[in-house]
C-alpha atoms as a PDB file:
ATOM      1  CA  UNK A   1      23.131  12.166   2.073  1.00  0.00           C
ATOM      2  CA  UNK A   2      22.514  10.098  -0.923  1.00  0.00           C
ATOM      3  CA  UNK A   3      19.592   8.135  -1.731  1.00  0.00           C
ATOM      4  CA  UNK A   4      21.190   4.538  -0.670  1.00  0.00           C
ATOM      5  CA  UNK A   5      22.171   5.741   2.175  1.00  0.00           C
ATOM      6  CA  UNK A   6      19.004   7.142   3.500  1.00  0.00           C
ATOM      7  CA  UNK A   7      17.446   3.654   2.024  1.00  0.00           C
ATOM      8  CA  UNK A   8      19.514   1.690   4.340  1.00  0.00           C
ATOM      9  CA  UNK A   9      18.120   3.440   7.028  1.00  0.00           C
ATOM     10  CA  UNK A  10      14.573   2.958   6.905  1.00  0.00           C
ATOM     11  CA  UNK A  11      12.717   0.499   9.553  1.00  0.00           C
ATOM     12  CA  UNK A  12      12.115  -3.151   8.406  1.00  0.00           C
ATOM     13  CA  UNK A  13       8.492  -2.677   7.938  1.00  0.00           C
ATOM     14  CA  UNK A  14       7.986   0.421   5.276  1.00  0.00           C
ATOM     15  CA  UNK A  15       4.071   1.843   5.324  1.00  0.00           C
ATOM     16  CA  UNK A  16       2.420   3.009   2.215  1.00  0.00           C
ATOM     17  CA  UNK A  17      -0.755   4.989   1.707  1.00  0.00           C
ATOM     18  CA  UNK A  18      -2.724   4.455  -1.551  1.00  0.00           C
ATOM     19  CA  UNK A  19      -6.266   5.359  -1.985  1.00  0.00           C
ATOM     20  CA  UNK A  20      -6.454   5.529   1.826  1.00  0.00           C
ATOM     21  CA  UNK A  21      -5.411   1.771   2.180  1.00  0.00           C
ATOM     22  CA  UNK A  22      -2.587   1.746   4.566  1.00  0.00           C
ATOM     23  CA  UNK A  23      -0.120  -1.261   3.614  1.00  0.00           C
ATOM     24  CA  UNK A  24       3.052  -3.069   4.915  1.00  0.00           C
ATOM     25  CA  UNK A  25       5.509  -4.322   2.900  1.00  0.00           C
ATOM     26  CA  UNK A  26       6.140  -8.582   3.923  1.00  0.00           C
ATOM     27  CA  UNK A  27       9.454  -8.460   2.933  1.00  0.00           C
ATOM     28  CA  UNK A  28      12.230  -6.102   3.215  1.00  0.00           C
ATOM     29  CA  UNK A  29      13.312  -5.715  -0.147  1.00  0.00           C
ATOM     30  CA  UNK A  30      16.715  -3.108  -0.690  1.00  0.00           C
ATOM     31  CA  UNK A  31      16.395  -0.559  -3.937  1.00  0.00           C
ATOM     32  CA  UNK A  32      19.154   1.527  -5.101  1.00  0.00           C
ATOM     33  CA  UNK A  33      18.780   4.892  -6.673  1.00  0.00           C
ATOM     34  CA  UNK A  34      19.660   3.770  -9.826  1.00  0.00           C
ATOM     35  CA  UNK A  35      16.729   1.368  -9.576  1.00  0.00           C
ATOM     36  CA  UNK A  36      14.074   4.096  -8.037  1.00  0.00           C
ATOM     37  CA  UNK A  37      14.825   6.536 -10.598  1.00  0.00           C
ATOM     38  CA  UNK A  38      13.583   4.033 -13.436  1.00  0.00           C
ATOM     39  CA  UNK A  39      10.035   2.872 -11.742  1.00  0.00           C
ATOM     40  CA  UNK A  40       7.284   4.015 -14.035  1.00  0.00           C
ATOM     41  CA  UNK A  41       4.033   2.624 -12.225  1.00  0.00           C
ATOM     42  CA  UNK A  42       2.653   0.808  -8.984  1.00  0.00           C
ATOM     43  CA  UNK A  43      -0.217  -0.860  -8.898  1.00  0.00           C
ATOM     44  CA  UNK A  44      -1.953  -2.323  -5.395  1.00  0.00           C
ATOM     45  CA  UNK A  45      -3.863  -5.729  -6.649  1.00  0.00           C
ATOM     46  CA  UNK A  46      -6.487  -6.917  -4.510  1.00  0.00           C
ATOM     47  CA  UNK A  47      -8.437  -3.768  -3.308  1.00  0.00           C
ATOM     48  CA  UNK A  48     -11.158  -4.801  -5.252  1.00  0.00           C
ATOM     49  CA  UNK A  49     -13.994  -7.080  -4.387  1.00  0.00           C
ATOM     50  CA  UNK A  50     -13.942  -8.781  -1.023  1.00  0.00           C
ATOM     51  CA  UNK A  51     -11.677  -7.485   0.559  1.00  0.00           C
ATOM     52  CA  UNK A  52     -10.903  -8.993   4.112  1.00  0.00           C
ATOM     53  CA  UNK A  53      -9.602  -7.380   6.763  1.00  0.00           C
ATOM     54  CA  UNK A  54      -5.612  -7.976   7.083  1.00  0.00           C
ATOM     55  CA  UNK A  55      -5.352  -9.664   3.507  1.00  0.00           C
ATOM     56  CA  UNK A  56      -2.526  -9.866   1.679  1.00  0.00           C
ATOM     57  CA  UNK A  57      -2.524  -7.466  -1.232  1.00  0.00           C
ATOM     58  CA  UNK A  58      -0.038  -7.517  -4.031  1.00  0.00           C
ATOM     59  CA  UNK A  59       2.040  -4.438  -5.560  1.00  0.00           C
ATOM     60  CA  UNK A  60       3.135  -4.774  -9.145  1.00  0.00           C
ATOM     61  CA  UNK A  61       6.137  -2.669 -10.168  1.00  0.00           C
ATOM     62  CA  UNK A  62       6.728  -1.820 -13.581  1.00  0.00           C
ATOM     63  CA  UNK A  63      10.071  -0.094 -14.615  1.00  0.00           C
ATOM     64  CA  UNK A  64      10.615   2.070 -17.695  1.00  0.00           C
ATOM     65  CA  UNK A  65      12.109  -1.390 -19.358  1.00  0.00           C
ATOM     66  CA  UNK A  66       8.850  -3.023 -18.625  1.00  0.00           C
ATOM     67  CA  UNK A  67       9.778  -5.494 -16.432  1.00  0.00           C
ATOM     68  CA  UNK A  68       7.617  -6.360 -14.180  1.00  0.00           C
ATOM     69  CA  UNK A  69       7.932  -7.031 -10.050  1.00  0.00           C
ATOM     70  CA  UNK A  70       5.131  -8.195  -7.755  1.00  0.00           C
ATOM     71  CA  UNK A  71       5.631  -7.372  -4.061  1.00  0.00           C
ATOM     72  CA  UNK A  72       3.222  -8.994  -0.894  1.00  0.00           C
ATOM     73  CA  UNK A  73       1.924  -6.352   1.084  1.00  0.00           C
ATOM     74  CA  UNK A  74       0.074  -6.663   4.248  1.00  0.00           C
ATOM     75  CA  UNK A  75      -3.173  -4.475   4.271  1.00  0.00           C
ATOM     76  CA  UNK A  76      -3.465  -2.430   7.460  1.00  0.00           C
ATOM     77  CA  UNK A  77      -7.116  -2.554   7.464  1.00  0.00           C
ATOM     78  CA  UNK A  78      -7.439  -4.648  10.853  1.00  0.00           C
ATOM     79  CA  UNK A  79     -11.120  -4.661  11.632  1.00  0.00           C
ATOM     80  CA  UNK A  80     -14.882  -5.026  10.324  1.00  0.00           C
ATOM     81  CA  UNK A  81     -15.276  -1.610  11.281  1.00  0.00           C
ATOM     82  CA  UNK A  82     -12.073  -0.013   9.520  1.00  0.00           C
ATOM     83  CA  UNK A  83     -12.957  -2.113   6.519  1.00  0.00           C
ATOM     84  CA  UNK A  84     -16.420  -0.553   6.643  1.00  0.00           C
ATOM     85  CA  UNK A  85     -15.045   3.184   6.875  1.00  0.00           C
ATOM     86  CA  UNK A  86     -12.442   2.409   3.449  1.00  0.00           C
ATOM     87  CA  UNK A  87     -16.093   1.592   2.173  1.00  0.00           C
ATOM     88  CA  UNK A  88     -17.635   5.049   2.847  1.00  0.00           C
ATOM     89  CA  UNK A  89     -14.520   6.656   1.628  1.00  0.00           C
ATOM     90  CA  UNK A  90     -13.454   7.133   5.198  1.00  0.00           C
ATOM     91  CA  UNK A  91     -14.471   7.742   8.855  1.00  0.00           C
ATOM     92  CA  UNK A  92     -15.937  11.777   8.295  1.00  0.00           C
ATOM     93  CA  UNK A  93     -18.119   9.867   5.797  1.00  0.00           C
ATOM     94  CA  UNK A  94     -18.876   7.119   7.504  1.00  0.00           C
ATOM     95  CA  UNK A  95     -20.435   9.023  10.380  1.00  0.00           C
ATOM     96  CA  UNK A  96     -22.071  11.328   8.384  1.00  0.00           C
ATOM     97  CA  UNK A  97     -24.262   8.692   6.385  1.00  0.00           C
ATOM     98  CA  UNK A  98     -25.095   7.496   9.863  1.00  0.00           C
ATOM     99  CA  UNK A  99     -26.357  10.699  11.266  1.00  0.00           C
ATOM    100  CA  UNK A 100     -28.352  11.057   7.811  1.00  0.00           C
ATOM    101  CA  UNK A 101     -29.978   7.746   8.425  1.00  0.00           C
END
């Protein structure tokens, strides 16, 4: 199976993990292989600072030409709490500070 194909049989909503800050994608968006095969760098804007739970985030694309594509994501951090265990650098941590304290 090529690469297009199997693209064109993913779900609507695509997740993405990155620095353990799961993400939707807003809009479908279709990418051929020729396209995938010249991405060079994604970066997730928005992570820093406040950050609110279920804000939209923004991934920047850069290709090997250097052009340049911004994507909305959806952040799939969906509560106070959640946001609070991304904080600690994740649950494990999270409940260990608090049986330190």
């Amino acid at each position: 199976m090529d690469h297009k194909s199997a693209l064109s049989r993913k779900p609507a909503q695509h997740i993405v993990q990155d620095a353990s800050v799961p993400v939707i994608f807003q809009l479908v968006q279709r990418i051929d292989a020729a396209e995938q095969r010249h991405f060079l760098l994604c970066t997730i804007r928005g992570l820093q600072g406040d950050l609110k739970p279920r804000q939209t985030l923004t991934a920047e694309i850069t290709s090997s030409d250097g052009a340049k594509r911004e994507v909305p994501l959806l952040c799939r951090i969906d509560t106070l709490d959640e946001l609070e265990y991304y904080r600690n650098g994740g649950i494990l941590h999270y409940v260990l500070r608090r049986l330190a304290a």
